[in-house]
Protein backbone atom coordinates (compact mmCIF):
# COMPACT_ATOMS: atom_id res chain seq x y z
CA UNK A 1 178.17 -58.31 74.68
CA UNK A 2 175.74 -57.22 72.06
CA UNK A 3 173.49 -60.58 72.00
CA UNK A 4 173.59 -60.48 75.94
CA UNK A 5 172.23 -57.28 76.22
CA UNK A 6 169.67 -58.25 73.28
CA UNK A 7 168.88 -61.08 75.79
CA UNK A 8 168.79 -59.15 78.45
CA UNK A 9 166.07 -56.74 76.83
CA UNK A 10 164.32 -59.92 75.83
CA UNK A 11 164.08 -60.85 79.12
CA UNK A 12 163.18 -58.02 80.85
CA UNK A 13 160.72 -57.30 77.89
CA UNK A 14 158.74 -60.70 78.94
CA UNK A 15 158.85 -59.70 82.15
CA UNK A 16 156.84 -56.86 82.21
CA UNK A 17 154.47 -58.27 79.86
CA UNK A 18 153.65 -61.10 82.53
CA UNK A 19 153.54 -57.74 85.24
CA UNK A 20 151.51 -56.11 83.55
CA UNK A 21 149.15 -58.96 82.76
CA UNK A 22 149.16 -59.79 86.44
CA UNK A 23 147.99 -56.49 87.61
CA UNK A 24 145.73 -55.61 84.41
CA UNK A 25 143.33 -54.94 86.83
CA UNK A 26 144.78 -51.91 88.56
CA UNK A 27 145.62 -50.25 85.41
CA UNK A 28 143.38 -51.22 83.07
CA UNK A 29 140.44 -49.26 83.52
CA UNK A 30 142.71 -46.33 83.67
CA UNK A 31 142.95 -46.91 79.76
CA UNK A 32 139.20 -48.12 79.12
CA UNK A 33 137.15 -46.41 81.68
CA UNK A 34 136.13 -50.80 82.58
CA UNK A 35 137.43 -52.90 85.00
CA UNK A 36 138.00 -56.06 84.09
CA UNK A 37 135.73 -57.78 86.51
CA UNK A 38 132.88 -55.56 85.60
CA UNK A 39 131.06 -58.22 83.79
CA UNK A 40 131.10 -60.17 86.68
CA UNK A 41 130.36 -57.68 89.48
CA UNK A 42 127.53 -56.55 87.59
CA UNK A 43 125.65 -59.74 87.57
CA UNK A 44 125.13 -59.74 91.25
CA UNK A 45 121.28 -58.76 92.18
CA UNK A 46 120.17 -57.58 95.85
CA UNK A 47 117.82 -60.42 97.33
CA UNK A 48 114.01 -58.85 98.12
CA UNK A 49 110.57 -59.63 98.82
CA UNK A 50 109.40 -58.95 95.69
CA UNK A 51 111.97 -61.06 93.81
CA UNK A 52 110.72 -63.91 95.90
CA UNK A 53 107.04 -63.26 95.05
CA UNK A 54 108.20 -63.50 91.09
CA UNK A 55 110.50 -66.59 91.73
CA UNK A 56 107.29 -68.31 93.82
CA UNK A 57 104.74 -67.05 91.18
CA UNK A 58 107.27 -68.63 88.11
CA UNK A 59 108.17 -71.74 89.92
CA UNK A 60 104.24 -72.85 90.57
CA UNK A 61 103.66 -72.12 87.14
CA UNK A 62 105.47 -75.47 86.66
CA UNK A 63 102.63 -77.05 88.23
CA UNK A 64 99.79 -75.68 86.14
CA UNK A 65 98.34 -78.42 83.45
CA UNK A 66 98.79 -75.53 81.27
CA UNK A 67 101.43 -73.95 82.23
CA UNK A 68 105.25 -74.04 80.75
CA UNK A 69 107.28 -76.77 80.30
CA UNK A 70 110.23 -74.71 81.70
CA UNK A 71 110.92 -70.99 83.18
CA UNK A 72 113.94 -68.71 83.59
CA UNK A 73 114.51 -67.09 87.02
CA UNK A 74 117.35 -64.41 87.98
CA UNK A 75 119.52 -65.00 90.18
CA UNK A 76 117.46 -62.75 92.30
CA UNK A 77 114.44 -64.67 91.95
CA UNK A 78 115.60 -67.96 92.65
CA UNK A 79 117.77 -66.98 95.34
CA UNK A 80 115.20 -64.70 97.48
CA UNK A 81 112.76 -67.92 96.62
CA UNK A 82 114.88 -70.56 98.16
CA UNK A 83 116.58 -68.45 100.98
CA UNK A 84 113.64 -66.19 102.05
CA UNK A 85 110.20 -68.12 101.40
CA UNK A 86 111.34 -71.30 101.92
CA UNK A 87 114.55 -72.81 103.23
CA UNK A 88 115.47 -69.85 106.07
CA UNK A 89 118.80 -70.42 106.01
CA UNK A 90 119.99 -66.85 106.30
CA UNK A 91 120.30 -65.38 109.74
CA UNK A 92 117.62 -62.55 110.11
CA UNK A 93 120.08 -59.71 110.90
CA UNK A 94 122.10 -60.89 107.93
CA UNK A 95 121.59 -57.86 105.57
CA UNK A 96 123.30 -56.53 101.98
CA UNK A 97 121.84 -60.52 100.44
CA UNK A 98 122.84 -60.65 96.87
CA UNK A 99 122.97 -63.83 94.36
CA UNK A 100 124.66 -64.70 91.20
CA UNK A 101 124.61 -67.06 88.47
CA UNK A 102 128.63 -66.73 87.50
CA UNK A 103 129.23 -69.95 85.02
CA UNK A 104 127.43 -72.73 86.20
CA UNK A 105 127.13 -72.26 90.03
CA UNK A 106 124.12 -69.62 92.11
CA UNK A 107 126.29 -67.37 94.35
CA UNK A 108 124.60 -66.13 97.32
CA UNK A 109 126.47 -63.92 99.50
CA UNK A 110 125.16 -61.04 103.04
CA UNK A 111 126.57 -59.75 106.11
CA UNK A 112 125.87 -62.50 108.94
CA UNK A 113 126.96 -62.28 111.99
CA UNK A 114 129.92 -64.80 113.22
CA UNK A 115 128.08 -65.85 116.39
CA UNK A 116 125.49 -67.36 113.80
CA UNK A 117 128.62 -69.23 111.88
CA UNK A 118 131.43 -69.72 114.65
CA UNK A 119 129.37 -70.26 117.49
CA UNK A 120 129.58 -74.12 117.40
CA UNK A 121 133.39 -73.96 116.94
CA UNK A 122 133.23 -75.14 113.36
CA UNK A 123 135.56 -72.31 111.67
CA UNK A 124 139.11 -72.99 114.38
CA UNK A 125 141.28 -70.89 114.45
CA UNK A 126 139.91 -68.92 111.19
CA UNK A 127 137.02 -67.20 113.61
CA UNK A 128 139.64 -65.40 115.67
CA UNK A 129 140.35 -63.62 112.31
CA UNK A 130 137.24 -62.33 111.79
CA UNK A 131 134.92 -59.32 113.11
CA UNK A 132 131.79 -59.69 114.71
CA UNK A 133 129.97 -59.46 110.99
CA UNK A 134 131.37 -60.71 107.89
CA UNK A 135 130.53 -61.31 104.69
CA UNK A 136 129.63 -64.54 104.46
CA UNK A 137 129.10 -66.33 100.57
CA UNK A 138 127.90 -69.42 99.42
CA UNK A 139 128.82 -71.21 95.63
CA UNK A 140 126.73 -74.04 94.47
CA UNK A 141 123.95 -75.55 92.52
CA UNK A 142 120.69 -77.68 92.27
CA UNK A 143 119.53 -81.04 91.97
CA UNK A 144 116.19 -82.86 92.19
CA UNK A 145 116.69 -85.37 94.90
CA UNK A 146 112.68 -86.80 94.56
CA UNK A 147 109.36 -85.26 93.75
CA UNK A 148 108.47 -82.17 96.06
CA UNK A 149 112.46 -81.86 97.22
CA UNK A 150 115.76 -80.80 95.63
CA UNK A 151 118.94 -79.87 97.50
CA UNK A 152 121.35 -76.77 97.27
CA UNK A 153 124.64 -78.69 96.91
CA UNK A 154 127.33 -75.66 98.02
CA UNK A 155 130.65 -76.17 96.59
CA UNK A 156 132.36 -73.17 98.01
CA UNK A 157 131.98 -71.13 101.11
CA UNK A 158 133.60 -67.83 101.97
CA UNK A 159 134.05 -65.70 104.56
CA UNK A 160 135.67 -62.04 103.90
CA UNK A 161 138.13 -63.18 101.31
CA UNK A 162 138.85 -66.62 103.28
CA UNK A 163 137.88 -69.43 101.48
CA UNK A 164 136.79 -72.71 103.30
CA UNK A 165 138.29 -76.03 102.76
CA UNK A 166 135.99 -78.53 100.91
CA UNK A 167 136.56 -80.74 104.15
CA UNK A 168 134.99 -77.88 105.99
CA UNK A 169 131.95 -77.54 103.93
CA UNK A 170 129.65 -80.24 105.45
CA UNK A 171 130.03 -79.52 109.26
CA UNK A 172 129.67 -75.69 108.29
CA UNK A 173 125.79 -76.08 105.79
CA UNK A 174 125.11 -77.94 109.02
CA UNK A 175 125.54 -75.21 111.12
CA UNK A 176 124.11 -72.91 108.94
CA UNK A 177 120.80 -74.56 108.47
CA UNK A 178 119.09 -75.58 111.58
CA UNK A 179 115.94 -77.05 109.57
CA UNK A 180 115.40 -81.05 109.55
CA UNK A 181 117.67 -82.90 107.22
CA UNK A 182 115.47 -85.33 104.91
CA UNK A 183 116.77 -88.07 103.88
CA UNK A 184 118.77 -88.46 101.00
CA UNK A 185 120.53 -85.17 101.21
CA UNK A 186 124.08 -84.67 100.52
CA UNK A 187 125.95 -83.53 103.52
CA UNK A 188 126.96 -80.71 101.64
CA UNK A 189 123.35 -79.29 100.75
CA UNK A 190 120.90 -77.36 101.91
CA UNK A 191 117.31 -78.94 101.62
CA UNK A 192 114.78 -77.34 99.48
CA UNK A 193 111.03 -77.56 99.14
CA UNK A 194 109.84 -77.88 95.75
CA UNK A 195 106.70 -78.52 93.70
CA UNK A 196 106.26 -81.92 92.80
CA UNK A 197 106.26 -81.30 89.21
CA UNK A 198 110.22 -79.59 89.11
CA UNK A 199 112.13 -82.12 86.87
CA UNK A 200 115.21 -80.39 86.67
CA UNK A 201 117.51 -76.64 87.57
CA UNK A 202 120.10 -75.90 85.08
CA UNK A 203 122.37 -72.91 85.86
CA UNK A 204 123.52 -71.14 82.54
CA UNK A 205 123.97 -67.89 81.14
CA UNK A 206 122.98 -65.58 83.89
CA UNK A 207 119.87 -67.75 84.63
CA UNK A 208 118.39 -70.53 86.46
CA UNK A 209 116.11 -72.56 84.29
CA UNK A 210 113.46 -74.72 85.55
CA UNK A 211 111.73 -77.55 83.64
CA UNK A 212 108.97 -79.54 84.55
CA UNK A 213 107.72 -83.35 84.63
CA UNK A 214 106.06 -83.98 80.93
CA UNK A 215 104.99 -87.46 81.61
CA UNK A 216 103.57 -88.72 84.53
CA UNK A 217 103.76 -85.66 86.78
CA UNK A 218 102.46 -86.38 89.99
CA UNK A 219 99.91 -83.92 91.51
């Protein structure tokens, strides 16, 4: 009786550790003063006018004979670039825009209206669980396609805490963007002007690097 009720302790013992690991969160920053996402919430930056003016000012440095061979943009920057000055893709009474660089992926997230999402029929039955606005947030990251374009390749979509399937994606950038489609982008990306010198986007460490052509840039 004595080893089963050792056991039993044992048992319940491991049990609560994996409890309490579950729901660290809730407690946790009862102990610390911290959550345990802080780290990560923090990171996210409100999209603005004037983060778009330093993202366009940095990104046509690139094209400068004398400018840098690369440049580091917030998430801010890059994201109130690419979604305000040049590729429109949020609605205009989307509001609260914020972006993220969270591993290796830009997170871009506002308050959209679902007419502007759902109106096409695209979400099923998932739009008759959601209110007229939602927040609506968008996971992904660049690639050159050519000189002068790269693409926004979006690897996750939510909506409130819904997540889309990967199926899903496609039919849904598509509705999002109403611009032209050039050719050779993915069906899962979002076309986006950029100077003909941009060589590469890497997404690390809370930034979005840019490096330009060194050899035969073109104009």
């Amino acid at each position: 009786m004595g080893c089963l009720a050792r056991l039993g302790c044992l048992i319940l013992l491991v049990f609560l550790a994996v409890a309490g690991w579950l729901t660290r969160d809730r407690w946790l920053p009862r102990l610390t003063g911290h959550g345990v996402t802080a780290s990560t919430a923090s990171v996210w930056q409100p999209l603005s006018p004037a983060a778009g003016a330093r993202g366009k000012r940095a990104v046509e440095s690139l094209s400068q004979p004398s400018g840098p061979v690369f440049t580091n943009l917030s998430a801010s920057e890059v994201a109130s670039y690419v979604f305000q000055t040049l590729a429109h893709t949020l609605p205009e009474s989307a509001d609260s825009a914020e972006a993220a660089v969270i591993g290796d992926a830009l997170y871009v997230r506002a308050v959209v209206p679902m007419r502007e999402i759902a109106g096409s029929g695209v979400l099923g039955p998932l739009a008759g669980l959601l209110n007229d606005r939602e927040r609506l947030q968008l996971g992904g990251s660049f690639h050159v396609i050519r000189p002068g374009l790269s693409e926004f390749q979006v690897r996750e979509i939510k909506l409130r805490d819904f997540t889309v399937p990967s199926g899903a994606i496609p039919r849904l950038v598509r509705q999002i963007s109403r611009r032209d489609r050039p050719p050779g982008v993915a069906p899962d990306a979002l076309p986006v002007s950029t100077p003909r010198s941009l060589a590469d986007v890497r997404i690390a460490n809370g930034h979005v690097t840019l490096y330009k052509t060194t050899t035969g840039a073109a104009p």
